[in-house]
PDB file of N, CA and C in Angstrom:
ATOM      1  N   UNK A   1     166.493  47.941 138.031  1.00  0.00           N
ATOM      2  CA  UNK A   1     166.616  47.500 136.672  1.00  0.00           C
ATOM      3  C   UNK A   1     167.299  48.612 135.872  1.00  0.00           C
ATOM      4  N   UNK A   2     168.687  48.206 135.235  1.00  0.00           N
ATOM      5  CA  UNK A   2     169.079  49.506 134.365  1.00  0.00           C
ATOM      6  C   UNK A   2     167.726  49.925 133.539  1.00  0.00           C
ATOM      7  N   UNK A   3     168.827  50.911 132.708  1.00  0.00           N
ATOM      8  CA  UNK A   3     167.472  51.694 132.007  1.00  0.00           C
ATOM      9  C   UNK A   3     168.539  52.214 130.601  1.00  0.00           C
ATOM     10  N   UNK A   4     168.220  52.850 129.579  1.00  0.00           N
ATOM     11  CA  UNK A   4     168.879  53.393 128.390  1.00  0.00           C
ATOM     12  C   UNK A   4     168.486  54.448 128.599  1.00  0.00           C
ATOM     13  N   UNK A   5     169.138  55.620 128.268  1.00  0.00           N
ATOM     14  CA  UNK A   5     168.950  57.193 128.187  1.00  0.00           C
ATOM     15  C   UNK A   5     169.516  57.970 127.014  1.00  0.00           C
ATOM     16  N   UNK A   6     169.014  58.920 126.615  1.00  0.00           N
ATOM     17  CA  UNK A   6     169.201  59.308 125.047  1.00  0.00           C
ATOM     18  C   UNK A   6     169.552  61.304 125.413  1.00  0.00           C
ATOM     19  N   UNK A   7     170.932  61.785 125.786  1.00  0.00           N
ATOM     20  CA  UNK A   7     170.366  62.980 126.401  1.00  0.00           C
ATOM     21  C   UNK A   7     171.225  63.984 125.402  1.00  0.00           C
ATOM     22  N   UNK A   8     170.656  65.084 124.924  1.00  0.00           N
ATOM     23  CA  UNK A   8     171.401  65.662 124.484  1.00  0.00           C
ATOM     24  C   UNK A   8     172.446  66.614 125.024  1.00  0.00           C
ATOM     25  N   UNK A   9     173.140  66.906 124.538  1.00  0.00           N
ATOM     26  CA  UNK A   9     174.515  67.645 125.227  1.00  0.00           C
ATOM     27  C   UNK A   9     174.804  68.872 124.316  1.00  0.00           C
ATOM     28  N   UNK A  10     175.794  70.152 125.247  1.00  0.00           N
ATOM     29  CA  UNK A  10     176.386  70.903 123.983  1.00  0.00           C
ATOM     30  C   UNK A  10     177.658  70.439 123.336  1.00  0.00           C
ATOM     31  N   UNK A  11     177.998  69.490 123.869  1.00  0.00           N
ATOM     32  CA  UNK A  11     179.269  68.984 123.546  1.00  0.00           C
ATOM     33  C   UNK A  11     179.608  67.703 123.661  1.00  0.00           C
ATOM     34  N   UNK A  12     179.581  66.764 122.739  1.00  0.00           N
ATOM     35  CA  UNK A  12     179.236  65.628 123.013  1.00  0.00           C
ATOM     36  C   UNK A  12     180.401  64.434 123.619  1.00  0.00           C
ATOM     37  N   UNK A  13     181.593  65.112 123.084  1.00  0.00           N
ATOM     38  CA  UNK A  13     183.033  64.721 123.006  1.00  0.00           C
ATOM     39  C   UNK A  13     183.463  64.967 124.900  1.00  0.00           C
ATOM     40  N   UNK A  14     183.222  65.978 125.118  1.00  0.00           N
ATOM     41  CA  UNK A  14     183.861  66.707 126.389  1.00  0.00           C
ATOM     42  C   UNK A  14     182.402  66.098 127.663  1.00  0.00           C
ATOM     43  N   UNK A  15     181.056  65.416 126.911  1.00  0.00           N
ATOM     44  CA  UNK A  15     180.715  64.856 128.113  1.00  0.00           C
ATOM     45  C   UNK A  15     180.990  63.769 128.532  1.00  0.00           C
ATOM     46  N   UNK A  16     181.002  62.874 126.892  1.00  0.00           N
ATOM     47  CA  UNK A  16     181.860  61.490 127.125  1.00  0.00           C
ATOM     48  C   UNK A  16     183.505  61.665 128.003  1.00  0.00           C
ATOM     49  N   UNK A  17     184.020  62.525 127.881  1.00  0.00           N
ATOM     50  CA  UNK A  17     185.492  62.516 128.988  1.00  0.00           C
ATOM     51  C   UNK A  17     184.666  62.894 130.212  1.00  0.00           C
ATOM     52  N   UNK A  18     183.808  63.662 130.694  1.00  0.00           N
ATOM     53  CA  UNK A  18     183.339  63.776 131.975  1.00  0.00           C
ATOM     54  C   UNK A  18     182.904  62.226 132.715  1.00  0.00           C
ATOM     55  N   UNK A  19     181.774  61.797 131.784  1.00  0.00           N
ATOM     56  CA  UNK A  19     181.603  60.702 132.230  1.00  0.00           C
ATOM     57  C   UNK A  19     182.106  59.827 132.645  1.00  0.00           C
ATOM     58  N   UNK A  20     183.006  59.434 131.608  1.00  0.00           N
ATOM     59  CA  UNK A  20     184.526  58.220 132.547  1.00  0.00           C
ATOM     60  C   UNK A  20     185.312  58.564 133.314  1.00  0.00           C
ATOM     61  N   UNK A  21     185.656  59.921 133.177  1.00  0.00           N
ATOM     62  CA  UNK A  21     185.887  60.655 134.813  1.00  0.00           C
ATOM     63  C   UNK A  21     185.477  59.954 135.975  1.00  0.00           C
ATOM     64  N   UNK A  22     184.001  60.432 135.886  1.00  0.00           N
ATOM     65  CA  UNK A  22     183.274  60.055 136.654  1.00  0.00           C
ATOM     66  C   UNK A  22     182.959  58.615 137.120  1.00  0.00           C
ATOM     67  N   UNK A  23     183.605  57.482 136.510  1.00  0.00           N
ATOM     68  CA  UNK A  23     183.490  56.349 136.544  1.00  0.00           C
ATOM     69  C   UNK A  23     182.382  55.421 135.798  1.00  0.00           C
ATOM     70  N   UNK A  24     182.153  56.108 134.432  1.00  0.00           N
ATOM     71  CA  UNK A  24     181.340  55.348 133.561  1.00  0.00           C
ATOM     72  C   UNK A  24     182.403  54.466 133.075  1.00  0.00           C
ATOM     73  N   UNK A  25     181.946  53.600 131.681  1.00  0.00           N
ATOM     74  CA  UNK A  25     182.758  52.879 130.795  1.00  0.00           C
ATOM     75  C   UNK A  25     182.077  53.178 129.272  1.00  0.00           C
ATOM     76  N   UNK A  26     183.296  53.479 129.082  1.00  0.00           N
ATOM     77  CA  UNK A  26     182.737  54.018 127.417  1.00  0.00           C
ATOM     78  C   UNK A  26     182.855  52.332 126.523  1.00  0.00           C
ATOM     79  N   UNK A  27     181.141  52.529 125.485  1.00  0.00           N
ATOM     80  CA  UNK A  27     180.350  51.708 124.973  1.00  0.00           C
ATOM     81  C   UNK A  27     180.855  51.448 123.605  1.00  0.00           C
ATOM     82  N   UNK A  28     180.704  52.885 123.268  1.00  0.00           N
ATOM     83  CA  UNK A  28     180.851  53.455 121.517  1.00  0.00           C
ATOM     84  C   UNK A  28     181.393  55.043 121.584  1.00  0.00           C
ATOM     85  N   UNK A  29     182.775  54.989 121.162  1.00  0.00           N
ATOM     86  CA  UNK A  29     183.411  56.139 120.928  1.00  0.00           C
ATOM     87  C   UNK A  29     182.220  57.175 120.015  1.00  0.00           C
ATOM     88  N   UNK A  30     182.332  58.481 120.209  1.00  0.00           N
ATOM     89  CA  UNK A  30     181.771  59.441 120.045  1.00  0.00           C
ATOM     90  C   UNK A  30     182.103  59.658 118.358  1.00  0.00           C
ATOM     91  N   UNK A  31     181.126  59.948 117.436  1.00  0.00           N
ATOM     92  CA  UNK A  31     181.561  59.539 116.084  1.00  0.00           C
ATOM     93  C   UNK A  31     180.175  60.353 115.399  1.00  0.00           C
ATOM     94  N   UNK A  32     180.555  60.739 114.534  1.00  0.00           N
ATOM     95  CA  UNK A  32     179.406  61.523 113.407  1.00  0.00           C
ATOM     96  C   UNK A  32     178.212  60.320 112.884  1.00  0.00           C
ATOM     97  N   UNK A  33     177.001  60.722 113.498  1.00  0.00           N
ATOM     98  CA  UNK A  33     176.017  59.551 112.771  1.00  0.00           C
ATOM     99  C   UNK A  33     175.588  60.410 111.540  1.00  0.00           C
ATOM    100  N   UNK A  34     174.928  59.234 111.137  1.00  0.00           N
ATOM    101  CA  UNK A  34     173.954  60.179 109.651  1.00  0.00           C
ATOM    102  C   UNK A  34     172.817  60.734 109.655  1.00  0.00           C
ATOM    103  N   UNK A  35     172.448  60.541 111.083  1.00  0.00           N
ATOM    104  CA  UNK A  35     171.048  61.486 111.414  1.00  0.00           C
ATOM    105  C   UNK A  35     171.355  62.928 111.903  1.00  0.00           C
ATOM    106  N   UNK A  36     172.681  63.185 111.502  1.00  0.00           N
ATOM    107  CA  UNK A  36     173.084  64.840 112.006  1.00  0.00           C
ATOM    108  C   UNK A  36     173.427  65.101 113.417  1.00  0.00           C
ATOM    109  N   UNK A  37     173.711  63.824 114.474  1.00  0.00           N
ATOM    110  CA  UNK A  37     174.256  64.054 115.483  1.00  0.00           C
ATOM    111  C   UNK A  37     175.346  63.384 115.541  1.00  0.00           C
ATOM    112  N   UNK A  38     176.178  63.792 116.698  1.00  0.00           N
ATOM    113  CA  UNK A  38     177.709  63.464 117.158  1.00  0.00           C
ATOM    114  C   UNK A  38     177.492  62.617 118.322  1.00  0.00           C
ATOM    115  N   UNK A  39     177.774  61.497 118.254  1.00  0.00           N
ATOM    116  CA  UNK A  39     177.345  60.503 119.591  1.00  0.00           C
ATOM    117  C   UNK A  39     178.141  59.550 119.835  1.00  0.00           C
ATOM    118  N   UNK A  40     178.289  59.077 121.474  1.00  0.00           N
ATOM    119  CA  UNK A  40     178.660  58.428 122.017  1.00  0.00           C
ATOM    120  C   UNK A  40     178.362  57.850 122.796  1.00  0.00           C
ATOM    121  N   UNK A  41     178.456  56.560 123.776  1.00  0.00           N
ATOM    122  CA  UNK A  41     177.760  55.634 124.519  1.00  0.00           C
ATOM    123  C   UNK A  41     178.829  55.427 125.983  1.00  0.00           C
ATOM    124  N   UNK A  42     178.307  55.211 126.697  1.00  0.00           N
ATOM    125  CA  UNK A  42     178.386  55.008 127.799  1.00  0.00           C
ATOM    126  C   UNK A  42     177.494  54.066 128.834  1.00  0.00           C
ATOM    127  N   UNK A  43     178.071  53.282 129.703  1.00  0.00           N
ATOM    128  CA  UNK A  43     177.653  52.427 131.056  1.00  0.00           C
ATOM    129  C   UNK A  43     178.166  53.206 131.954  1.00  0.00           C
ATOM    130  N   UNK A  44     177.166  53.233 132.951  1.00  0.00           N
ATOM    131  CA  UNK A  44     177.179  54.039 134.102  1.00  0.00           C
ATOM    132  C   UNK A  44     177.574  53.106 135.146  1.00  0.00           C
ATOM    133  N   UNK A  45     177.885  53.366 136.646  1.00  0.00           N
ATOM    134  CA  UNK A  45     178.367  52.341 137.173  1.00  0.00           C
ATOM    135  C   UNK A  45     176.974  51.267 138.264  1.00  0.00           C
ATOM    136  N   UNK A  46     176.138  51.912 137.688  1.00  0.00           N
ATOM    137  CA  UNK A  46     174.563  50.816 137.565  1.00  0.00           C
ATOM    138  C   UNK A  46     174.091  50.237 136.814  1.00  0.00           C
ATOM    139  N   UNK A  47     174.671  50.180 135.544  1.00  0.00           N
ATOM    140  CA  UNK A  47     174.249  49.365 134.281  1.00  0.00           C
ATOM    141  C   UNK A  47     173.803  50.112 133.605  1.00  0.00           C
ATOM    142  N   UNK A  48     173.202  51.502 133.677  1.00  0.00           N
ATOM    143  CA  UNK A  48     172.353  52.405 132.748  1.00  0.00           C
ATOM    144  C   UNK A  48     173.662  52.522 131.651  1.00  0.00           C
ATOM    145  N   UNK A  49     172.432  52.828 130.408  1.00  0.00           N
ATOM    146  CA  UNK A  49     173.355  53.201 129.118  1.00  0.00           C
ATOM    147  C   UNK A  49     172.941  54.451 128.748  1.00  0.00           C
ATOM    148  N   UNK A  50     173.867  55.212 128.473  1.00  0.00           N
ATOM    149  CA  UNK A  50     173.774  56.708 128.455  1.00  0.00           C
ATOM    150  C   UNK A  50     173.786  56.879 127.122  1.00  0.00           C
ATOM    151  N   UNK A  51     173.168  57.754 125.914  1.00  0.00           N
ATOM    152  CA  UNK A  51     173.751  58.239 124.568  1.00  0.00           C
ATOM    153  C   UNK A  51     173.732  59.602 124.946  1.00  0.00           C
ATOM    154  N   UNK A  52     175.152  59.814 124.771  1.00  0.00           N
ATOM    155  CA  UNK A  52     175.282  61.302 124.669  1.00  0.00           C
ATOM    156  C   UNK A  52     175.450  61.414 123.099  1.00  0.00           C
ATOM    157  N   UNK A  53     174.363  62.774 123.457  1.00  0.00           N
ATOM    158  CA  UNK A  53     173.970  63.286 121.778  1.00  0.00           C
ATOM    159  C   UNK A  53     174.260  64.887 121.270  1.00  0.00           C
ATOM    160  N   UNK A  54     175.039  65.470 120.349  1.00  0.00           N
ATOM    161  CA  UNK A  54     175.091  66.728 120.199  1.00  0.00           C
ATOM    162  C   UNK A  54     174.691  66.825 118.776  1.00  0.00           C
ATOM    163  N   UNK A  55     173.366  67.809 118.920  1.00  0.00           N
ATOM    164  CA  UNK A  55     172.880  68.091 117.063  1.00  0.00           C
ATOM    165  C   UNK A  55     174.296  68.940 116.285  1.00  0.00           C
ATOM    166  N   UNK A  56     174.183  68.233 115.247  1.00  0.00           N
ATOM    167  CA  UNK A  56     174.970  68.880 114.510  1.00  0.00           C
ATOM    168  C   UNK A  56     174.416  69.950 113.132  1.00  0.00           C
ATOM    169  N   UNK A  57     173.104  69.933 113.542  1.00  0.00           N
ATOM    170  CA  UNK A  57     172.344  70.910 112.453  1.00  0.00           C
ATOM    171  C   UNK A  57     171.197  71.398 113.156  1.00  0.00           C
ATOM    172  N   UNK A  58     170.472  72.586 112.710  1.00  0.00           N
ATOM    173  CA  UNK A  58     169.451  72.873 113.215  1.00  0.00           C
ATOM    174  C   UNK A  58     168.015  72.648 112.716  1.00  0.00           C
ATOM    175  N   UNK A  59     168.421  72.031 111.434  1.00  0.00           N
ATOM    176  CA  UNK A  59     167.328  71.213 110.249  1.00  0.00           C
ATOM    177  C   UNK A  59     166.768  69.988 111.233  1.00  0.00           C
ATOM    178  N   UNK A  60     165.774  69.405 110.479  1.00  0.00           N
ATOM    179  CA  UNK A  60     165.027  68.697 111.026  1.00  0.00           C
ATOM    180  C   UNK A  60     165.887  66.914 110.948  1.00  0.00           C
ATOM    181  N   UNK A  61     165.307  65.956 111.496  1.00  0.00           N
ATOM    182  CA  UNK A  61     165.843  65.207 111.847  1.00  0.00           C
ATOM    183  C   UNK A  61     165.869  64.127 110.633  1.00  0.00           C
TER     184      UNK A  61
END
């Protein structure tokens, strides 16, 4: 059964290019949210959905 995953990264931009490298499919281009992270989405080639996440502050959430 896929699954969703929420992982943080140091770089959120350069894991989303690893990933489709790797043979993911990008979900949701990598984009400034308003909760202070930089994120992007990904399908893995099992159905899992990946959020790659990079904080963009060290303040609270």
């Amino acid at each position: 059964m896929p699954a969703s995953y929420y992982l943080y990264v140091e770089n959120a931009d350069e894991a989303m290019v690893k990933a489709i490298a790797a043979g993911s499919v990008k979900i949701m281009d990598v984009a400034n949210m308003p909760y202070n992270d930089r994120q992007g989405g990904i399908r893995d080639q099992f159905g899992n959905l990946w959020w790659l996440s990079e904080r963009l502050t060290d303040g609270p959430y």
